[in-house]
Protein backbone atom coordinates (compact mmCIF):
# COMPACT_ATOMS: atom_id res chain seq x y z
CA UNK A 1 0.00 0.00 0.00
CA UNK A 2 1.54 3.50 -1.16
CA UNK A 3 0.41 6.77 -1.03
CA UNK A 4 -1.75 7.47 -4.00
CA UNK A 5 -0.57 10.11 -5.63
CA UNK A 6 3.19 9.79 -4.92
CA UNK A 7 2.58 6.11 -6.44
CA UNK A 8 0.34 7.76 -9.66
CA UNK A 9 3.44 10.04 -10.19
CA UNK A 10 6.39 7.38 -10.35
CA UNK A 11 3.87 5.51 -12.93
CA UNK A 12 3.36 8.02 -14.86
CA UNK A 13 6.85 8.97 -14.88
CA UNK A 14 7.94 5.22 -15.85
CA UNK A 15 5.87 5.87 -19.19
CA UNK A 16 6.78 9.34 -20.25
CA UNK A 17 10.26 9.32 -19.41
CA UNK A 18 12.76 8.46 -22.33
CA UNK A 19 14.06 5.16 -23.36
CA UNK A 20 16.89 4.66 -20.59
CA UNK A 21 15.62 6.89 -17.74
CA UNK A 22 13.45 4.40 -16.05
CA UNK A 23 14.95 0.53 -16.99
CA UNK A 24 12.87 -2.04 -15.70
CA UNK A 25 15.53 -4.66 -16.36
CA UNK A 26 17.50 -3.38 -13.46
CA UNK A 27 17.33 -4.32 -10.01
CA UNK A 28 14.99 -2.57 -7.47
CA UNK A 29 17.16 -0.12 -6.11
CA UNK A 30 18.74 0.99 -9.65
CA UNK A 31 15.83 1.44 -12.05
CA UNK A 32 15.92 5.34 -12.00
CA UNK A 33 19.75 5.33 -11.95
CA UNK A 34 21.26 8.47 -12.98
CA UNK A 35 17.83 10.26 -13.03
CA UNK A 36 17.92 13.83 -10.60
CA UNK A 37 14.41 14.65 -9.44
CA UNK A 38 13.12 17.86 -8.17
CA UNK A 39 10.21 18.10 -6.40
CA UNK A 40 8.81 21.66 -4.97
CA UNK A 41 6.51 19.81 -1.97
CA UNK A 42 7.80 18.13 1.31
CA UNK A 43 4.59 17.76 2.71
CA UNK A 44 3.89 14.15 4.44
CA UNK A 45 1.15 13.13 2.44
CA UNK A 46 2.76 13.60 -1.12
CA UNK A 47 6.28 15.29 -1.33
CA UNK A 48 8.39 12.93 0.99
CA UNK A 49 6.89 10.06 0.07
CA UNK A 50 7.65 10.60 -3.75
CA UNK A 51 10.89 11.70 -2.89
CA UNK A 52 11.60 8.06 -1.13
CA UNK A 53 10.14 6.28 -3.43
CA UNK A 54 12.02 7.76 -6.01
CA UNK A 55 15.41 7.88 -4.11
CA UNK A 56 14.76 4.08 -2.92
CA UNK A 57 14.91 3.41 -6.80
CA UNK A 58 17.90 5.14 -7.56
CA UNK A 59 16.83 8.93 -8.26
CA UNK A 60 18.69 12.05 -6.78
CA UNK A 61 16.13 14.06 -5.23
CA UNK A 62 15.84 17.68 -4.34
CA UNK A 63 13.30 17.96 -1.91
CA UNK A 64 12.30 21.97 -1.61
CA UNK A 65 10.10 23.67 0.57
CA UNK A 66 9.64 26.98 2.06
CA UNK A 67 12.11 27.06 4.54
CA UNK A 68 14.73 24.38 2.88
CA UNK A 69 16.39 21.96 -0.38
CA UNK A 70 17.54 18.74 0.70
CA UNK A 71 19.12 16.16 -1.62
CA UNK A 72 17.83 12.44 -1.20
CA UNK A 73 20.13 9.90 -2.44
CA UNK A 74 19.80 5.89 -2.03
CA UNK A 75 21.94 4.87 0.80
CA UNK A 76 22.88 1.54 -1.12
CA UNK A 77 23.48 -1.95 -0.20
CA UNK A 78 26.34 -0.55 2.01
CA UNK A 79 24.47 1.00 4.56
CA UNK A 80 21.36 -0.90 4.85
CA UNK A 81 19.71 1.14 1.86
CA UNK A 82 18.75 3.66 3.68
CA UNK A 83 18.36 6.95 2.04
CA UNK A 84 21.01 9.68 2.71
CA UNK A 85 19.62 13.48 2.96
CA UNK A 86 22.05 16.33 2.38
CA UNK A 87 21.08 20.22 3.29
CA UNK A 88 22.14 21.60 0.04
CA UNK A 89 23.16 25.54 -0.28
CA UNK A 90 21.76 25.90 -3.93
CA UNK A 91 18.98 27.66 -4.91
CA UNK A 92 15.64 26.05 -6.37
CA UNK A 93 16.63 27.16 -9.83
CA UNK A 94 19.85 25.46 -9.56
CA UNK A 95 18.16 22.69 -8.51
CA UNK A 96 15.67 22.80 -11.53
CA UNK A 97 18.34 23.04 -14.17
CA UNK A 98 20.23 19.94 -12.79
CA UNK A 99 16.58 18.19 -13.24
CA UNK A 100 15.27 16.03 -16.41
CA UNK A 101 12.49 15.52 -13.97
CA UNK A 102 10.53 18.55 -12.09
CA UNK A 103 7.45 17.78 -9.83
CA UNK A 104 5.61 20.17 -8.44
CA UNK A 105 3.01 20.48 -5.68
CA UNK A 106 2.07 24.33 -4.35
CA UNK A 107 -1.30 25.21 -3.93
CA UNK A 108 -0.66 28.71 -4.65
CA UNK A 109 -2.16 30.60 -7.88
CA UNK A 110 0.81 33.02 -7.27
CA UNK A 111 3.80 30.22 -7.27
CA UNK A 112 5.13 29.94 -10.52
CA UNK A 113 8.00 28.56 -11.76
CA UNK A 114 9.63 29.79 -14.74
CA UNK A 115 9.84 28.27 -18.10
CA UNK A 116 13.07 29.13 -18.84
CA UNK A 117 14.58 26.98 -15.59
CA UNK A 118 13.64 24.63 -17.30
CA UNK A 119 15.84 22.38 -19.23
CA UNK A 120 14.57 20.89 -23.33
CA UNK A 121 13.44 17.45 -22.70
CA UNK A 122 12.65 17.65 -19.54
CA UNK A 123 9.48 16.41 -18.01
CA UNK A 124 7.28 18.24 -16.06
CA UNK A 125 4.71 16.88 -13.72
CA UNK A 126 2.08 19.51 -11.53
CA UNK A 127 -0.28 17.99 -8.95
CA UNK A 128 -1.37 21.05 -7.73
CA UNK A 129 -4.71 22.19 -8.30
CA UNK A 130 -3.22 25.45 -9.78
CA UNK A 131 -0.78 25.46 -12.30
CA UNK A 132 3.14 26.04 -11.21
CA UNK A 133 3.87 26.72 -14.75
CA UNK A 134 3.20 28.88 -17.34
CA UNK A 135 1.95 26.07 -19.80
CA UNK A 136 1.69 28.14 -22.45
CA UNK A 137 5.74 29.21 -22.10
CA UNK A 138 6.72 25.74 -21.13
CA UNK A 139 4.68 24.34 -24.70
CA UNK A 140 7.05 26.66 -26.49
CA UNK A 141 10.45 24.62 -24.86
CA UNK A 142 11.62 22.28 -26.99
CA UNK A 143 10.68 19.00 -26.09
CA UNK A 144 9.31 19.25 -22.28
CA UNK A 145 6.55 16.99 -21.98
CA UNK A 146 4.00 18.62 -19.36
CA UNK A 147 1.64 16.83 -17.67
CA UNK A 148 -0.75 18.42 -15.78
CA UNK A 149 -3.31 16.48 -14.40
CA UNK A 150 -2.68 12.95 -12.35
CA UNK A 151 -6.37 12.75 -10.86
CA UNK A 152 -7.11 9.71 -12.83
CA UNK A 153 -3.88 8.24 -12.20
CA UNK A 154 -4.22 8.70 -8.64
CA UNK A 155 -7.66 7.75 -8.43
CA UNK A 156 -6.67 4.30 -10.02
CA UNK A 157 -3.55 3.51 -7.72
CA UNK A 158 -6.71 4.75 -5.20
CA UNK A 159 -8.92 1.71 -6.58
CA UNK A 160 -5.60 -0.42 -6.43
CA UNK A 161 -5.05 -0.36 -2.83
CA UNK A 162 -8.11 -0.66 -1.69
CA UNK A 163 -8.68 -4.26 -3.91
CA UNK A 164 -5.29 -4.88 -1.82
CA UNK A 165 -6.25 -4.21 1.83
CA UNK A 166 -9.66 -6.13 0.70
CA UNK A 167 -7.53 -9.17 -0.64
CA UNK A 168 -5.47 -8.72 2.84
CA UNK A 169 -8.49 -9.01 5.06
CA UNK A 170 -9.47 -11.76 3.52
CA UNK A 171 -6.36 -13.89 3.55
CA UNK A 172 -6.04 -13.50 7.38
């Protein structure tokens, strides 16, 4: 059982990333290898746990709030797989241009960020309920896929876990 739309976002993200960022022929643990995440929400319902799901796969995550970045890197086999967090001392566009991957998560109609952080071929996922793009900008950089709804997604991984916990019950 994962959180719903933390889960709906690494799906979505293993089908519109390209060929190589996501390899499902690799163990858990390295799948998202050499992917670097960004993701502008640490909030305990969505932000962390996308940020250690994606880390426990591989992913370096900055994890930006308000006050804070943090980088999130798999601990490996080493130390018990735990993930390693870093305070970092860059700034969030820093962080965005380092990204092929930029998730973000503020409920705010005045949060924006701007196109031009933004890397081509990047891919660009909002949850919020207001757009933290300009989409109209962000259509006009080459190659960024945008997507900008993951109701549907969520709502399905939503459907998922409940059949799960139902299956559980019943097994006990």
């Amino acid at each position: 059982i994962f959180p719903c739309t933390a889960l709906a976002v690494v799906r979505i993200l293993k089908q519109c990333l390209p060929v190589g960022a996501f390899d499902p022929s690799k163990p858990v643990g390295k799948r998202f290898e050499n992917l670097t995440v960004t993701i502008i929400n640490r909030s305990q319902i969505f932000g962390r746990p996308l940020a250690s799901m994606l880390a426990n796969d591989g992913a370096n995550v900055y994890s930006v709030d308000k006050d804070s970045i943090v980088l999130i890197k798999s601990g490996g086999a080493g130390d018990g797989g735990m993930n390693r967090c870093f305070a970092m001392d860059k700034s969030v566009q820093e962080c965005i241009r380092d990204s092929s991957v930029i998730v973000t998560g503020v409920a705010s109609s005045t949060f924006t960020v701007p196109s031009q952080w933004i890397q081509p071929g990047s891919t660009v996922i909002n949850v919020a309920s207001e757009p933290n793009v300009d989409v109209d900008e962000l259509r006009d950089n080459s190659g960024v896929q945008y997507v900008g709804q993951v109701g549907k997604v969520t709502v399905d991984v939503l459907e998922h876990n409940l059949v799960r916990l139902h299956q559980l019950f019943h097994t006990r």
